[in-house]
C-alpha atoms as a PDB file:
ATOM      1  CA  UNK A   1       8.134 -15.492  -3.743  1.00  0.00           C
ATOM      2  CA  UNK A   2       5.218 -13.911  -2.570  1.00  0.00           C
ATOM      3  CA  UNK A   3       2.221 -12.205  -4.874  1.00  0.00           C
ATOM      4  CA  UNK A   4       0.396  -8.798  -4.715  1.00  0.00           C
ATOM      5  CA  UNK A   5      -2.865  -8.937  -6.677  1.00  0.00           C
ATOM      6  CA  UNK A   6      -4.954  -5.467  -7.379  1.00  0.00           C
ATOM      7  CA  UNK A   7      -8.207  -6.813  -7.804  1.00  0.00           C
ATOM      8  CA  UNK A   8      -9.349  -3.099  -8.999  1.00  0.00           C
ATOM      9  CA  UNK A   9      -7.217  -3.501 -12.061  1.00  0.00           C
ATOM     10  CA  UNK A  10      -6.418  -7.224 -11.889  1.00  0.00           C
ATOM     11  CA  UNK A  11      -2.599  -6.397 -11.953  1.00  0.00           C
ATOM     12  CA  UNK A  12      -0.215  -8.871 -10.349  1.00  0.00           C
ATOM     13  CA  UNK A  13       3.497  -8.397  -8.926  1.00  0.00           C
ATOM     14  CA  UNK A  14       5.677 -11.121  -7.399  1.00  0.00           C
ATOM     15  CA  UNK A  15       7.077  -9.918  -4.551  1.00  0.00           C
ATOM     16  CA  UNK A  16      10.255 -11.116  -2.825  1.00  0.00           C
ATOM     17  CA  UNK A  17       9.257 -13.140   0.274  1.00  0.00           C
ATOM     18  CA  UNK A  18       9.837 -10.534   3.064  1.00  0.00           C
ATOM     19  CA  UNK A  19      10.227  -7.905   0.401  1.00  0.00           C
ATOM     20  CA  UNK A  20       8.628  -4.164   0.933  1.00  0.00           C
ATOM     21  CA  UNK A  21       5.307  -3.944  -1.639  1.00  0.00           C
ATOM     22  CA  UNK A  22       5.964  -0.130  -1.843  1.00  0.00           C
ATOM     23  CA  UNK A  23       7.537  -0.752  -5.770  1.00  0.00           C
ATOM     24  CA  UNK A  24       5.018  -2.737  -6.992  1.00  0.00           C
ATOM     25  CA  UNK A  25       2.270  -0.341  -5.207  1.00  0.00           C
ATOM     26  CA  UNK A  26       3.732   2.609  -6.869  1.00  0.00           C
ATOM     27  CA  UNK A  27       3.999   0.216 -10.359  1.00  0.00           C
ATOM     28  CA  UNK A  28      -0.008  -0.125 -10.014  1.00  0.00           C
ATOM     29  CA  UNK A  29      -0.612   3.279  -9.258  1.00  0.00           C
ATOM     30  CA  UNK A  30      -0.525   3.913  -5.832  1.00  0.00           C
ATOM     31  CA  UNK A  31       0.016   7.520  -5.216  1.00  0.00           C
ATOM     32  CA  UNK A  32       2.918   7.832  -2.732  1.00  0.00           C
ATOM     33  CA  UNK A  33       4.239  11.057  -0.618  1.00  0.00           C
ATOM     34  CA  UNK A  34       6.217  10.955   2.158  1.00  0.00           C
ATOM     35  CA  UNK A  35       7.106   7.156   2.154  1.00  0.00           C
ATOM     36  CA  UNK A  36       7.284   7.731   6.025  1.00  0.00           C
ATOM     37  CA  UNK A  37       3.591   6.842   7.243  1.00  0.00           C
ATOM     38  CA  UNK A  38       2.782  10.093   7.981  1.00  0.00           C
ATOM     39  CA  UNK A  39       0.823  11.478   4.775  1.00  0.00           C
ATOM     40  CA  UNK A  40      -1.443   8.443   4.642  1.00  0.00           C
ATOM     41  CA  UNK A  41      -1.422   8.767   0.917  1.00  0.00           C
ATOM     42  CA  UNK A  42      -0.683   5.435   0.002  1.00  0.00           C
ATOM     43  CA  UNK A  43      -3.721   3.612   2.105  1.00  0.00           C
ATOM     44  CA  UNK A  44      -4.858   0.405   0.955  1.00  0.00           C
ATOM     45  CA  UNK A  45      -7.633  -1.883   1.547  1.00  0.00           C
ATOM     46  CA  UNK A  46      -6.372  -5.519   2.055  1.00  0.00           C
ATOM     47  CA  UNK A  47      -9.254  -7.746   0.679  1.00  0.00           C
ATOM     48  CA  UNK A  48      -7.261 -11.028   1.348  1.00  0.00           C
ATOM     49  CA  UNK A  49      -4.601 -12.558   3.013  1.00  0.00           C
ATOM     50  CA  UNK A  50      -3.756  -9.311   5.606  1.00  0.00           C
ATOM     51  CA  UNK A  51      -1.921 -12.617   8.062  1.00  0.00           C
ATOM     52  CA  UNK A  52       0.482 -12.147   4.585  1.00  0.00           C
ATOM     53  CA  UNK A  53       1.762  -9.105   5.115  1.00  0.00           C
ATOM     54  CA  UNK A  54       3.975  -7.604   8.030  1.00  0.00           C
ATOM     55  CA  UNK A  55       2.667  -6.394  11.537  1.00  0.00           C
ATOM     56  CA  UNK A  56       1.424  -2.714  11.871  1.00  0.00           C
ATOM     57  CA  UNK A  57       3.865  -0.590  12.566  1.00  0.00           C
ATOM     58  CA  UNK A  58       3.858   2.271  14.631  1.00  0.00           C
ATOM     59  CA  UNK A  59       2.948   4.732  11.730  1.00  0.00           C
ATOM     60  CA  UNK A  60       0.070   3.086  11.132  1.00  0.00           C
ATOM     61  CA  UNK A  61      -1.667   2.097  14.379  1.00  0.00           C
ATOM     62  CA  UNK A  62      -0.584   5.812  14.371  1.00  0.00           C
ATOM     63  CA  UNK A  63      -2.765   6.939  11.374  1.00  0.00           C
ATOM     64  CA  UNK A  64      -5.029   4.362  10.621  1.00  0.00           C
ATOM     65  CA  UNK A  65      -8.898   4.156  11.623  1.00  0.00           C
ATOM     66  CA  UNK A  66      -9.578   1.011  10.388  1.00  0.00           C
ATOM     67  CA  UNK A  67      -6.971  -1.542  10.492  1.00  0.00           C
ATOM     68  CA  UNK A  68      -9.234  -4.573   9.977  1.00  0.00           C
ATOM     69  CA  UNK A  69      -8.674  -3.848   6.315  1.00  0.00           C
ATOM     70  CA  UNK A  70      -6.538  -0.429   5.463  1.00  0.00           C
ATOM     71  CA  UNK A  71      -2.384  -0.709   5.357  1.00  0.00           C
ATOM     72  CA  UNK A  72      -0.083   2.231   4.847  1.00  0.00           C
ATOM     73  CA  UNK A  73       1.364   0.517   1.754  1.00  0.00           C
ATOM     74  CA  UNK A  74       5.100   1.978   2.228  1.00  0.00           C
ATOM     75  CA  UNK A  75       5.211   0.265   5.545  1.00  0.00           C
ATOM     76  CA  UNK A  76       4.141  -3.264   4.534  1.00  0.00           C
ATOM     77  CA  UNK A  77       6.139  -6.016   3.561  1.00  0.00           C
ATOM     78  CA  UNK A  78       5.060  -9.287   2.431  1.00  0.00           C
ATOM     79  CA  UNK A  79       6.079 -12.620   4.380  1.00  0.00           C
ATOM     80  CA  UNK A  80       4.757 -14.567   1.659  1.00  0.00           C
ATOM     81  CA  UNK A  81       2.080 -16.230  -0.072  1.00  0.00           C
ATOM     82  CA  UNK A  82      -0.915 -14.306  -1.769  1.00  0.00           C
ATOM     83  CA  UNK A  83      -2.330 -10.473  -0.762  1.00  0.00           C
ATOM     84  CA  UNK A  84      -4.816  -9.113  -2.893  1.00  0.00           C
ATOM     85  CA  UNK A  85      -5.444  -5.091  -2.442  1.00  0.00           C
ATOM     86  CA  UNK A  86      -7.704  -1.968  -4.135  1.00  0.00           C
ATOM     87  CA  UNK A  87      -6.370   1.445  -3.872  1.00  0.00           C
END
């Protein structure tokens, strides 16, 4: 069981290992759209543990600028282990 911490609001989720973080995005706030990765509505900046969370997918090498720190958050899924994220 993984964990998705918002350090904006200090709100934490457990997250199924290999689980989408879309639910517990959209829990803390996250506005979502499309749910596709073409709106870029639900960006969010990974402040730790990014080698936690899925590879990019095509949406968002797609629509990202910076993908040192910004995810689409309906394409990610956590592997495992800890991701914190601000929205």
């Amino acid at each position: 069981m993984g964990k998705l911490i918002f350090e904006d609001t200090d709100e934490e989720f457990d997250v199924e290992d290999g689980g989408s973080i879309a639910e517990a995005c959209e829990r803390a706030g996250v506005p979502f759209a499309c749910t596709e990765g073409v709106c870029g509505t639900c960006v969010i900046a990974v402040k730790g543990g990014m080698e936690n969370l899925s590879a990019f997918t095509q949406e968002e090498s797609d629509f990202l600028g910076d993908m040192e720190e910004e995810r689409l958050a309906c394409q990610c899924k956590l592997k495992q282990g800890i991701v914190k994220v601000v929205f």
